[in-house]
C-alpha atoms as a PDB file:
ATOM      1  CA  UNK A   1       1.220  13.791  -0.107  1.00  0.00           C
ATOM      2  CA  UNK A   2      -0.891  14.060  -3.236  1.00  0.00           C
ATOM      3  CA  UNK A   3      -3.875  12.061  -3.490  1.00  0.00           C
ATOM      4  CA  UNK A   4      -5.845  11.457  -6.456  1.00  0.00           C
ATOM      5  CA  UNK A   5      -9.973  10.736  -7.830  1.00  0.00           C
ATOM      6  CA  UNK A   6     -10.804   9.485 -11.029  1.00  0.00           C
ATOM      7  CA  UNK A   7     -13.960  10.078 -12.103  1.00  0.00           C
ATOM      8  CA  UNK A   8     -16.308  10.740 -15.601  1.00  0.00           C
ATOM      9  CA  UNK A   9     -15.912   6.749 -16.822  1.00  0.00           C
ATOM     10  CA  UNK A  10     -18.788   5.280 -18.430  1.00  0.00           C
ATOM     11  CA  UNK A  11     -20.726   3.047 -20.877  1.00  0.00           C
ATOM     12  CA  UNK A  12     -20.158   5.179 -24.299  1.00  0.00           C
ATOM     13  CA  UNK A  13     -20.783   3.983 -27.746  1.00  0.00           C
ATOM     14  CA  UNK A  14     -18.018   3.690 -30.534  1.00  0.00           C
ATOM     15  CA  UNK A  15     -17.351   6.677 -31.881  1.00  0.00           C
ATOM     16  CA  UNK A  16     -18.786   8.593 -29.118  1.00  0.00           C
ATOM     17  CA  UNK A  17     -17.111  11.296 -26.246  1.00  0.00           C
ATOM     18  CA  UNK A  18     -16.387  10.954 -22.925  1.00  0.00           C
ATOM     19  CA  UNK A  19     -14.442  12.976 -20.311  1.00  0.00           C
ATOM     20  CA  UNK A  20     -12.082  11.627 -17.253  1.00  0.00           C
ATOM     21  CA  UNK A  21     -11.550  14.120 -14.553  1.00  0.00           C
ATOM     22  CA  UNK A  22      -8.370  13.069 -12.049  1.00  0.00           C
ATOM     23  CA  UNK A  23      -8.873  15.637  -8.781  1.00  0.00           C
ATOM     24  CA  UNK A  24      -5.827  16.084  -6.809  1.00  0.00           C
ATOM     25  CA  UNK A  25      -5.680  16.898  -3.059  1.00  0.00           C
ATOM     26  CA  UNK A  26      -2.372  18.055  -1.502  1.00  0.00           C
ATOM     27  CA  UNK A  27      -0.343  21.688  -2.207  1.00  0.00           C
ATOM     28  CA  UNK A  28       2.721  20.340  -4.463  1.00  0.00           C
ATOM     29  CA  UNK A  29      -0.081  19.464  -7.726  1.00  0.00           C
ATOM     30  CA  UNK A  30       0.988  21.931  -9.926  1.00  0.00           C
ATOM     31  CA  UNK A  31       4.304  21.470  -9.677  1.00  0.00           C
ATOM     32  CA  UNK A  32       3.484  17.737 -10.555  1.00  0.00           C
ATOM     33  CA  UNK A  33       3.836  15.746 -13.749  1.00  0.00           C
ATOM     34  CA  UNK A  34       0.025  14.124 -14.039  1.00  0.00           C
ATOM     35  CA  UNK A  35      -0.543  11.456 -16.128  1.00  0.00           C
ATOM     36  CA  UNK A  36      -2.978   8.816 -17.384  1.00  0.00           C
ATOM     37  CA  UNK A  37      -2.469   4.907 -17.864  1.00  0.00           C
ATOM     38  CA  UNK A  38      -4.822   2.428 -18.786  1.00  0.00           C
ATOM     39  CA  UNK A  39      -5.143  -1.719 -18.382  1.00  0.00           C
ATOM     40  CA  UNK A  40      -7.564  -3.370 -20.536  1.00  0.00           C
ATOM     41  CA  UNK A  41      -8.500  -7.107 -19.472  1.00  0.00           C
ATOM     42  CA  UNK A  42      -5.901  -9.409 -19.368  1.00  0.00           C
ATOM     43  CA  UNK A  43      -3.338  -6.578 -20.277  1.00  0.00           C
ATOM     44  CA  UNK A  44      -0.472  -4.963 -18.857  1.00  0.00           C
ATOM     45  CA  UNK A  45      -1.202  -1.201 -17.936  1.00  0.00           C
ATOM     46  CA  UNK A  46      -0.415   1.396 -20.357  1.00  0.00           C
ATOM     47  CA  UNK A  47       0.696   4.948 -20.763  1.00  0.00           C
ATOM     48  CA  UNK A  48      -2.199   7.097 -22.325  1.00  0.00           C
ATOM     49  CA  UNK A  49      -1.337  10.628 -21.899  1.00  0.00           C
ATOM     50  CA  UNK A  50       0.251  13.072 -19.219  1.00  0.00           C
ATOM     51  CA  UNK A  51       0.939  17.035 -18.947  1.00  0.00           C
ATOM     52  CA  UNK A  52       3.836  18.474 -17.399  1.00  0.00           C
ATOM     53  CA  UNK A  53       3.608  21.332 -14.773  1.00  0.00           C
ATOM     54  CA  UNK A  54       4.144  23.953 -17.371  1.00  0.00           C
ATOM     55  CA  UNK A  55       1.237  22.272 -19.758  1.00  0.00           C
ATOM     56  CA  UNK A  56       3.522  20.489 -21.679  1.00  0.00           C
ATOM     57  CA  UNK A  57       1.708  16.920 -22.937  1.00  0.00           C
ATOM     58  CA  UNK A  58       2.912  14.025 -24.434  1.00  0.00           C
ATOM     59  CA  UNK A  59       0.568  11.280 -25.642  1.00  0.00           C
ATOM     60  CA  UNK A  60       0.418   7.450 -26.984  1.00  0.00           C
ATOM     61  CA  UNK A  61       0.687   6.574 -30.946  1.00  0.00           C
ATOM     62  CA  UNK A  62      -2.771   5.231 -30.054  1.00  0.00           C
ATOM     63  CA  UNK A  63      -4.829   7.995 -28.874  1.00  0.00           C
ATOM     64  CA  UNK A  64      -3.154  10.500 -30.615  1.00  0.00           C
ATOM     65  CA  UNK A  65      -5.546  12.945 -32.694  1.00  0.00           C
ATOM     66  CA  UNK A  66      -8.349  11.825 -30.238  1.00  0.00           C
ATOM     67  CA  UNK A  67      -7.752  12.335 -26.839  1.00  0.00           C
ATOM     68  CA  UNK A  68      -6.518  15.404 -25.438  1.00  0.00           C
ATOM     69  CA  UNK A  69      -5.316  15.992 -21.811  1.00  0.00           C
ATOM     70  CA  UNK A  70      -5.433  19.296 -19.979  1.00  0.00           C
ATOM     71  CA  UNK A  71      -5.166  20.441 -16.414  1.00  0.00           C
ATOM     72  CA  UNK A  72      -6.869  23.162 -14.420  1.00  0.00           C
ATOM     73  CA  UNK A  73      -3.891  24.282 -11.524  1.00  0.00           C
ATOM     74  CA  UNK A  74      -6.844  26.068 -10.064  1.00  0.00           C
ATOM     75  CA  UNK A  75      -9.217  23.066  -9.331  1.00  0.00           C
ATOM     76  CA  UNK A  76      -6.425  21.056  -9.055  1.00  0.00           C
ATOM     77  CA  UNK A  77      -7.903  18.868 -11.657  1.00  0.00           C
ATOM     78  CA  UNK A  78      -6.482  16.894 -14.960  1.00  0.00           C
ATOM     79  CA  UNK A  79      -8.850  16.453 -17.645  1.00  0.00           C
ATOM     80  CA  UNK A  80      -8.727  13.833 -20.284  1.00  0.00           C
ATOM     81  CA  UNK A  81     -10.879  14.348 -23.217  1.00  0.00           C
ATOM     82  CA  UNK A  82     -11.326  11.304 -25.323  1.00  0.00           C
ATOM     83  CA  UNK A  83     -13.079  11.169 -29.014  1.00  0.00           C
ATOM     84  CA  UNK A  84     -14.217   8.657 -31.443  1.00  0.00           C
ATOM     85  CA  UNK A  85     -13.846   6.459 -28.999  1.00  0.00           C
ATOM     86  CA  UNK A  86     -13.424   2.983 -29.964  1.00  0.00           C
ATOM     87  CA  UNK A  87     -14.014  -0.645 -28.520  1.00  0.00           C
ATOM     88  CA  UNK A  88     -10.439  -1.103 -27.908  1.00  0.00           C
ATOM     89  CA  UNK A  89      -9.938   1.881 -25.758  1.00  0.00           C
ATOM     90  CA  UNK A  90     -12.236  -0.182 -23.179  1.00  0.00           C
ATOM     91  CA  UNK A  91      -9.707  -0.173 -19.786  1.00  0.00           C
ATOM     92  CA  UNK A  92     -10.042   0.859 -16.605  1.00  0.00           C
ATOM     93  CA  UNK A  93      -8.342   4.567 -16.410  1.00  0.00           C
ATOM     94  CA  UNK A  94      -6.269   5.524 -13.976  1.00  0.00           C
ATOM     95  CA  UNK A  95      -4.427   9.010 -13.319  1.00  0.00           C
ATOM     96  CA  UNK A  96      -0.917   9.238 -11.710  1.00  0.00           C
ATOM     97  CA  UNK A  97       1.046  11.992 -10.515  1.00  0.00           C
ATOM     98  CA  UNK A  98       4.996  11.394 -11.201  1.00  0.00           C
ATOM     99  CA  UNK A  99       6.703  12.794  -8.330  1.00  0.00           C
ATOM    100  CA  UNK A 100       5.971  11.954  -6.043  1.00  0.00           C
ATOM    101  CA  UNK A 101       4.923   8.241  -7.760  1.00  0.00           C
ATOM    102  CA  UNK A 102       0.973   8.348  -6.847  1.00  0.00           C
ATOM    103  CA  UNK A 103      -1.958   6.577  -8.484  1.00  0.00           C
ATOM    104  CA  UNK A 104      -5.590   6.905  -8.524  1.00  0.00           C
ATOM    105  CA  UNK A 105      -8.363   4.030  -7.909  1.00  0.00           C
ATOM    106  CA  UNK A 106      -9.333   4.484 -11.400  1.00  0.00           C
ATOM    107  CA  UNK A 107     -12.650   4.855 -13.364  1.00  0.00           C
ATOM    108  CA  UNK A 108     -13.714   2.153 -15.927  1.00  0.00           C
ATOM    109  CA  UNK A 109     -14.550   3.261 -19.414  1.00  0.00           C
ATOM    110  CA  UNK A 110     -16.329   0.546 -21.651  1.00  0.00           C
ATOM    111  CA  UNK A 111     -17.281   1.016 -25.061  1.00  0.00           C
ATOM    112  CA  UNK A 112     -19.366  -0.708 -27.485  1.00  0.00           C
ATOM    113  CA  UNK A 113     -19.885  -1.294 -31.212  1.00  0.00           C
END
């Protein structure tokens, strides 16, 4: 069973950088679809980003151009780079692995203007 830790969420500035890490314990990882969601106060979650085993990614209209997801197979780690970050991207981040369907505790990420 894969389990999964957010982490890297923060207090960031518009405009400014900030990178998620989601580190995944259990031997099926990289065979694993990882992806990241997000749910913003009062908001339904949404999809964000995710990476297929074979480094495929796919990503949201809305973070598209700024945020860039990766994985490391080797540290067992996904990686979610995010840009000119911007007040509405404020959500709490969490990672998921597709199959099987496992989620993270997730890592808040606030920014300000």
């Amino acid at each position: 069973q894969v389990q999964l830790v957010e982490s890297g969420g923060g207090l960031v500035q518009a405009g400014g950088s900030l990178r998620l890490s989601c580190a995944a314990s259990g031997s099926t990882f990289s065979d694993n679809r990882i992806g990241w969601f997000r749910q913003a106060p009062g908001k339904q979650r949404e999809f964000v980003a995710d990476v297929s085993s074979s480094g495929y990614t796919n990503y949201a209209d809305s973070v598209k151009g700024r945020f860039t997801i990766s994985r490391d197979n080797a540290k067992n780690t996904v990686y979610l780079q995010m840009n000119s970050l911007r007040p509405d991207d404020t959500a709490v981040y969490y990672c998921r692995s597709y199959g099987p369907n496992v989620w993270g505790q997730g890592t808040l990420v606030t920014v300000y203007s």
